[in-house]
N, C-alpha and C. Protein backbone atom coordinates (compact mmCIF):
# COMPACT_ATOMS: atom_id res chain seq x y z
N UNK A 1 79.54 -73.97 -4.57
CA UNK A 1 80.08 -74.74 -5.67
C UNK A 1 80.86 -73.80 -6.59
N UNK A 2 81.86 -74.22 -6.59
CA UNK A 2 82.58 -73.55 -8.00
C UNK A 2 82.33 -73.47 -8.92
N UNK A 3 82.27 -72.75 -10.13
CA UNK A 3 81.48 -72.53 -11.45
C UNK A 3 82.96 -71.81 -12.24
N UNK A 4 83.04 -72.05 -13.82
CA UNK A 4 83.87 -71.82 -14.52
C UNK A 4 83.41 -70.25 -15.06
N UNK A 5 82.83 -68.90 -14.58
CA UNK A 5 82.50 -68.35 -14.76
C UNK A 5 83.89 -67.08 -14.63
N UNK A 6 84.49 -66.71 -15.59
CA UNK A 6 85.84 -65.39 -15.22
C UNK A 6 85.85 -64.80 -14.20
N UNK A 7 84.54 -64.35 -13.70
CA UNK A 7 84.37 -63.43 -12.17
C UNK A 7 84.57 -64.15 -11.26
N UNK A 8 84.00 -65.52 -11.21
CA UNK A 8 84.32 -66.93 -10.16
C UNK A 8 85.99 -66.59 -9.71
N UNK A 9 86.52 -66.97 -11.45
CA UNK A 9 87.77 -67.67 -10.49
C UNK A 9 88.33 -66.07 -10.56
N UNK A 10 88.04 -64.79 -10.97
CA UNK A 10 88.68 -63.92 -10.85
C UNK A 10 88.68 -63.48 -8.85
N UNK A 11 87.60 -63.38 -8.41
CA UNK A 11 87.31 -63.33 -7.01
C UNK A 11 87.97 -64.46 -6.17
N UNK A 12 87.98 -65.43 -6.38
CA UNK A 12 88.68 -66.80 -5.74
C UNK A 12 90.02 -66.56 -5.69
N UNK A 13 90.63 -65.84 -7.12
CA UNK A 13 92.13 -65.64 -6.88
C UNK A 13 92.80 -64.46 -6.19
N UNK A 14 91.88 -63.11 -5.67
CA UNK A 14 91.68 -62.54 -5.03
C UNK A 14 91.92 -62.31 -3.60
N UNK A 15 91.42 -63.54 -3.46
CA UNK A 15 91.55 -64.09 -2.12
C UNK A 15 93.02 -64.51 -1.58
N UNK A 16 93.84 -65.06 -2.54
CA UNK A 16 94.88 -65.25 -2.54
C UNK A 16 95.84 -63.98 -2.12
N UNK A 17 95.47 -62.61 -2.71
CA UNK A 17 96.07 -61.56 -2.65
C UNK A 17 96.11 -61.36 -1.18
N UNK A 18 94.49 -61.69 -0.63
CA UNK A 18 94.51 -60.76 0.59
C UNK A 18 92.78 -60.30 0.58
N UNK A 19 92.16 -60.03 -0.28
CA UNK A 19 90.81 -59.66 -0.70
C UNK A 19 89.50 -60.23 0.12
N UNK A 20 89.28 -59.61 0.78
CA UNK A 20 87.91 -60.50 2.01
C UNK A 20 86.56 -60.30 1.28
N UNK A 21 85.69 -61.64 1.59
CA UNK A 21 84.34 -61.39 0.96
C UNK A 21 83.83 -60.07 1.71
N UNK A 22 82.75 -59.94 0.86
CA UNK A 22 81.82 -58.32 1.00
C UNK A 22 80.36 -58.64 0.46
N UNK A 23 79.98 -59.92 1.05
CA UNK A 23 78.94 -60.20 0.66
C UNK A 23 77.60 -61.29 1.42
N UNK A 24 78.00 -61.92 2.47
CA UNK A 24 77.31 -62.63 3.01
C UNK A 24 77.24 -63.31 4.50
N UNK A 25 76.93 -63.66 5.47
CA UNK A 25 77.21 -63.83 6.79
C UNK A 25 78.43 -64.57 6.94
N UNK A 26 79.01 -64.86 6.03
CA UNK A 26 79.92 -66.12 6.27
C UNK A 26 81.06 -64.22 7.08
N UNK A 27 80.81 -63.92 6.10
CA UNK A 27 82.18 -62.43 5.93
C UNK A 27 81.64 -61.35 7.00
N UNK A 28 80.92 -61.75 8.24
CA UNK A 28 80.26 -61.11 8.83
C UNK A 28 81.24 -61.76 10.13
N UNK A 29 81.78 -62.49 10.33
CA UNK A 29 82.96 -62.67 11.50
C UNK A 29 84.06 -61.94 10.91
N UNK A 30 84.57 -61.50 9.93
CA UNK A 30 86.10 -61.47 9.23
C UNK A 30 85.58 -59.76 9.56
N UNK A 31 84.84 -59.19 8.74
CA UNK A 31 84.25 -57.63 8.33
C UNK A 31 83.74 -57.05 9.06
N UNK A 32 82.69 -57.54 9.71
CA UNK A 32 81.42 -57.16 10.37
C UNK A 32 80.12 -56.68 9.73
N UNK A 33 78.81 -56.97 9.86
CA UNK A 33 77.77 -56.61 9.07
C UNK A 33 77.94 -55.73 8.13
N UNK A 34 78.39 -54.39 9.42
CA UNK A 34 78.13 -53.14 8.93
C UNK A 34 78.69 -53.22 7.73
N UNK A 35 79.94 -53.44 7.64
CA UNK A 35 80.70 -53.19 6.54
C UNK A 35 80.43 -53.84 4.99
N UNK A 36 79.81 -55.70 5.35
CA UNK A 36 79.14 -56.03 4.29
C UNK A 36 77.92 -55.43 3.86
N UNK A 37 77.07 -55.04 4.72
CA UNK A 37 75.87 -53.87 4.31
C UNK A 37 76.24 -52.48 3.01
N UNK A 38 77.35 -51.81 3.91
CA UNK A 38 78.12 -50.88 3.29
C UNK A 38 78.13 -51.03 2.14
N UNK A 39 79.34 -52.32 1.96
CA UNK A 39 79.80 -52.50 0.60
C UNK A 39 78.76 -52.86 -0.49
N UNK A 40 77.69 -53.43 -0.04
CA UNK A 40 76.57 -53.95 -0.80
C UNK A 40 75.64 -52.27 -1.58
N UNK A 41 75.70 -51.83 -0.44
CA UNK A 41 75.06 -50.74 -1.12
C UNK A 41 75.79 -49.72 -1.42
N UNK A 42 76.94 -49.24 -1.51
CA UNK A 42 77.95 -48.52 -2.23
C UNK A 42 78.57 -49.08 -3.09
N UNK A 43 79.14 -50.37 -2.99
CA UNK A 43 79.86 -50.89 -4.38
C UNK A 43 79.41 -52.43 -4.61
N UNK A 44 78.05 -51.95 -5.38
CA UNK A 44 77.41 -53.16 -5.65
C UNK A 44 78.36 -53.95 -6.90
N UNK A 45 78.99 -53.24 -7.85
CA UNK A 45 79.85 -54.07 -8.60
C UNK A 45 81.24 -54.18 -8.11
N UNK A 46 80.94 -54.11 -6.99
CA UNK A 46 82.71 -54.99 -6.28
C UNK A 46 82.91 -56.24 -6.78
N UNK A 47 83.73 -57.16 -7.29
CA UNK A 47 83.86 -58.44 -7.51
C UNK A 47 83.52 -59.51 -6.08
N UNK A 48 84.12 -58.31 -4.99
CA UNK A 48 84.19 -58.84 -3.50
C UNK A 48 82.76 -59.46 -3.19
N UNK A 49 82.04 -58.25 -3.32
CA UNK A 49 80.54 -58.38 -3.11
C UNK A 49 79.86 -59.83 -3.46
N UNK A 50 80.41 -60.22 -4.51
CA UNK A 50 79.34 -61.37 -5.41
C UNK A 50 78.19 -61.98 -5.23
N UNK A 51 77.45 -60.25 -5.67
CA UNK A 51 76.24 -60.52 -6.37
C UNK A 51 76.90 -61.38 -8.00
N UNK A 52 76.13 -62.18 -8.16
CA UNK A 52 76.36 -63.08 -9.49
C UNK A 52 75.69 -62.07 -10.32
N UNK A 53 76.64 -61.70 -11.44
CA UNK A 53 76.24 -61.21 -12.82
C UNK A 53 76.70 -62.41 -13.81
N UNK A 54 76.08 -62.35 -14.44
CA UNK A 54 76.12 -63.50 -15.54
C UNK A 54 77.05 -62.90 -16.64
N UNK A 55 78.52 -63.90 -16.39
CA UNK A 55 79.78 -62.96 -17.73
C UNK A 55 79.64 -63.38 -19.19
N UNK A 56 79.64 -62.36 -19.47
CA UNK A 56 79.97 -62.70 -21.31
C UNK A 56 81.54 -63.18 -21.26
N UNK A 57 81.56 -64.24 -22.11
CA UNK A 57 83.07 -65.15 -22.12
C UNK A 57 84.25 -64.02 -22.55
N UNK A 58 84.05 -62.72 -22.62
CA UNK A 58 85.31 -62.03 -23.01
C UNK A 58 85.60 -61.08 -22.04
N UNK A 59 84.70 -61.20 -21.38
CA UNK A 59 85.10 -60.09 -20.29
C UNK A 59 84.32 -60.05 -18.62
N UNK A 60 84.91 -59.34 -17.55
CA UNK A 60 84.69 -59.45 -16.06
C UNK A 60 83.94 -58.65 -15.88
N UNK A 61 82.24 -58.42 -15.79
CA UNK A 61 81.40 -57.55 -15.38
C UNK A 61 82.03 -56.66 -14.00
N UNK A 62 82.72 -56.77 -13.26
CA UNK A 62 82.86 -56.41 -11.70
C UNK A 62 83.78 -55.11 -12.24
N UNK A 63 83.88 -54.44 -10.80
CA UNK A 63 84.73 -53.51 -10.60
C UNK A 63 85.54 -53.76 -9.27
N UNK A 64 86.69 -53.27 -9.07
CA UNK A 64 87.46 -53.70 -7.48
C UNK A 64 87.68 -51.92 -6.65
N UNK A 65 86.66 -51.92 -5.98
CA UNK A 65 86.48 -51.04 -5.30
C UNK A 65 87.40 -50.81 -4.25
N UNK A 66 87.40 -49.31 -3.48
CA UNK A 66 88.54 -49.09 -2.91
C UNK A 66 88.76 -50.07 -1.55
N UNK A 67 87.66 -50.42 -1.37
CA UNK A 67 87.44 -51.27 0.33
C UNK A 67 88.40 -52.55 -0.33
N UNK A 68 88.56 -53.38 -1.56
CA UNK A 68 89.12 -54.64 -1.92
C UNK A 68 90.24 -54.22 -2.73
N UNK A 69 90.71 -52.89 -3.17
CA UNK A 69 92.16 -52.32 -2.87
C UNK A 69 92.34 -51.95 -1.90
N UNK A 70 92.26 -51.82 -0.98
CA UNK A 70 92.84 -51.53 0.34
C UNK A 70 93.09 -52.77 1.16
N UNK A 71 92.59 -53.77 0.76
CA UNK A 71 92.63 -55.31 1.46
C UNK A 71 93.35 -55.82 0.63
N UNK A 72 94.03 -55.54 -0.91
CA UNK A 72 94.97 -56.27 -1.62
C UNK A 72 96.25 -55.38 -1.23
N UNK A 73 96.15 -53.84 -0.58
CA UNK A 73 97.33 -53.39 -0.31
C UNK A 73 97.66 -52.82 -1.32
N UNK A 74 96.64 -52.35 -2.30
CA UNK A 74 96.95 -51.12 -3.43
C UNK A 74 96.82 -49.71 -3.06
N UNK A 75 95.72 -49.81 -1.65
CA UNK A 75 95.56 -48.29 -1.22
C UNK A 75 95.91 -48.51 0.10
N UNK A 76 97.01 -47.42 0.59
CA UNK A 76 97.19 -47.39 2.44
C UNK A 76 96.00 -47.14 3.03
N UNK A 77 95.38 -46.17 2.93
CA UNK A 77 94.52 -45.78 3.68
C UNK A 77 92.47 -45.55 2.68
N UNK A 78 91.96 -45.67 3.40
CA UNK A 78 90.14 -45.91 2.65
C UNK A 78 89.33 -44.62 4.02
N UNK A 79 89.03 -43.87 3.37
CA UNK A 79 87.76 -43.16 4.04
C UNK A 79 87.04 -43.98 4.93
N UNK A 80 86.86 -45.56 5.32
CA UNK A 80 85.95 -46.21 5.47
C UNK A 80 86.64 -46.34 6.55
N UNK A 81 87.95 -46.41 7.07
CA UNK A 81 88.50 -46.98 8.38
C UNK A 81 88.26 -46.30 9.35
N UNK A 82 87.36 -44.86 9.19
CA UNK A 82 86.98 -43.70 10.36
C UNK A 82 85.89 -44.52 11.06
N UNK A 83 85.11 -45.55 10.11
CA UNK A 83 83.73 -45.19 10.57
C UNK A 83 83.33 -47.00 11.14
N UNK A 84 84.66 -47.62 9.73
CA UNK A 84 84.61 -49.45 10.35
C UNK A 84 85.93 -50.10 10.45
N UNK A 85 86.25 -49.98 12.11
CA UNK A 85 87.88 -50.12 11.92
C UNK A 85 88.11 -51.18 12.02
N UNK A 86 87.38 -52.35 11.78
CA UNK A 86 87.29 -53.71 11.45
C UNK A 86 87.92 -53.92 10.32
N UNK A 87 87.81 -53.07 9.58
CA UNK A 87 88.85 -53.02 7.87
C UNK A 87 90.26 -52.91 8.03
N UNK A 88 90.63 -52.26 9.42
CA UNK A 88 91.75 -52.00 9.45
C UNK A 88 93.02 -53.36 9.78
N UNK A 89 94.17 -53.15 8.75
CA UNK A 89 94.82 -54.46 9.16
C UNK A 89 96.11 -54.06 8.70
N UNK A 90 97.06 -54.32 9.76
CA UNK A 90 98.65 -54.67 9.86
C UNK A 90 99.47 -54.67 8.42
N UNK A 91 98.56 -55.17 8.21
CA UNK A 91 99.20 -56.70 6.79
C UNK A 91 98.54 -57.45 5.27
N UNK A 92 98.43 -55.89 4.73
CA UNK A 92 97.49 -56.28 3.71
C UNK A 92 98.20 -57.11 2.73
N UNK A 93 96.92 -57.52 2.26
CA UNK A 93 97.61 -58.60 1.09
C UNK A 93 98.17 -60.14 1.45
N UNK A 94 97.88 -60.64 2.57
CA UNK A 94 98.29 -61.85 3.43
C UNK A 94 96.98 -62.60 2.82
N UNK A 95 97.21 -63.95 2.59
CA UNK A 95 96.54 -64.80 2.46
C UNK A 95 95.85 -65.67 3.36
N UNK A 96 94.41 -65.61 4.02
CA UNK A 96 93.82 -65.86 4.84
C UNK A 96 92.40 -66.82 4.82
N UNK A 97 92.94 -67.92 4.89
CA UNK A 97 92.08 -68.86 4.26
C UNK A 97 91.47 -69.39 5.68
N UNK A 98 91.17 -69.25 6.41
CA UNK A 98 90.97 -69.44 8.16
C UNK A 98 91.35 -71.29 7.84
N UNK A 99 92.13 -71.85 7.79
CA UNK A 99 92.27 -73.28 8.10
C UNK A 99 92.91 -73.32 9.48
């Protein structure tokens, strides 16, 4: 369910960029475990991630870690593509809504 929460629609619009979840089995065909595991326990305040933090109305608890700049196409290359080359993609920043 959608919720009017800043991090909500900040992550939702994200997606638009190019930005893949990092957080739950759904993102376990797109990522692969490993990588949502990864991200969970290295960048627990990824926005990607969404663990729910509860926002104060002025501001976005999250941080956008290098794994969800590198999927918006802010960083060429991530330390992480040695080890999960499932991250690796052509065409960052494409909008991929699987319809």
């Amino acid at each position: 369910m959608f919720d009017d929460y800043p991090s909500t629609c900040a992550h939702e619009i994200l997606h638009l960029f190019g930005a893949e979840d990092l957080y739950n089995e759904l993102a376990y065909h797109e990522v692969g475990k490993e990588v949502v595991e990864y991200a969970k326990r290295n960048f627990p305040k990824d926005i990607m991630v969404g663990d729910r933090i509860i926002d104060k109305p002025d501001r976005i608890p999250h941080e956008i870690s290098r794994l969800t700049a590198y999927n918006l196409g802010w960083l060429d290359d991530v330390p992480e593509l040695e080890f999960f080359p499932t991250l690796r993609h052509d065409f960052p920043a494409v909008l991929n809504i699987g319809w």
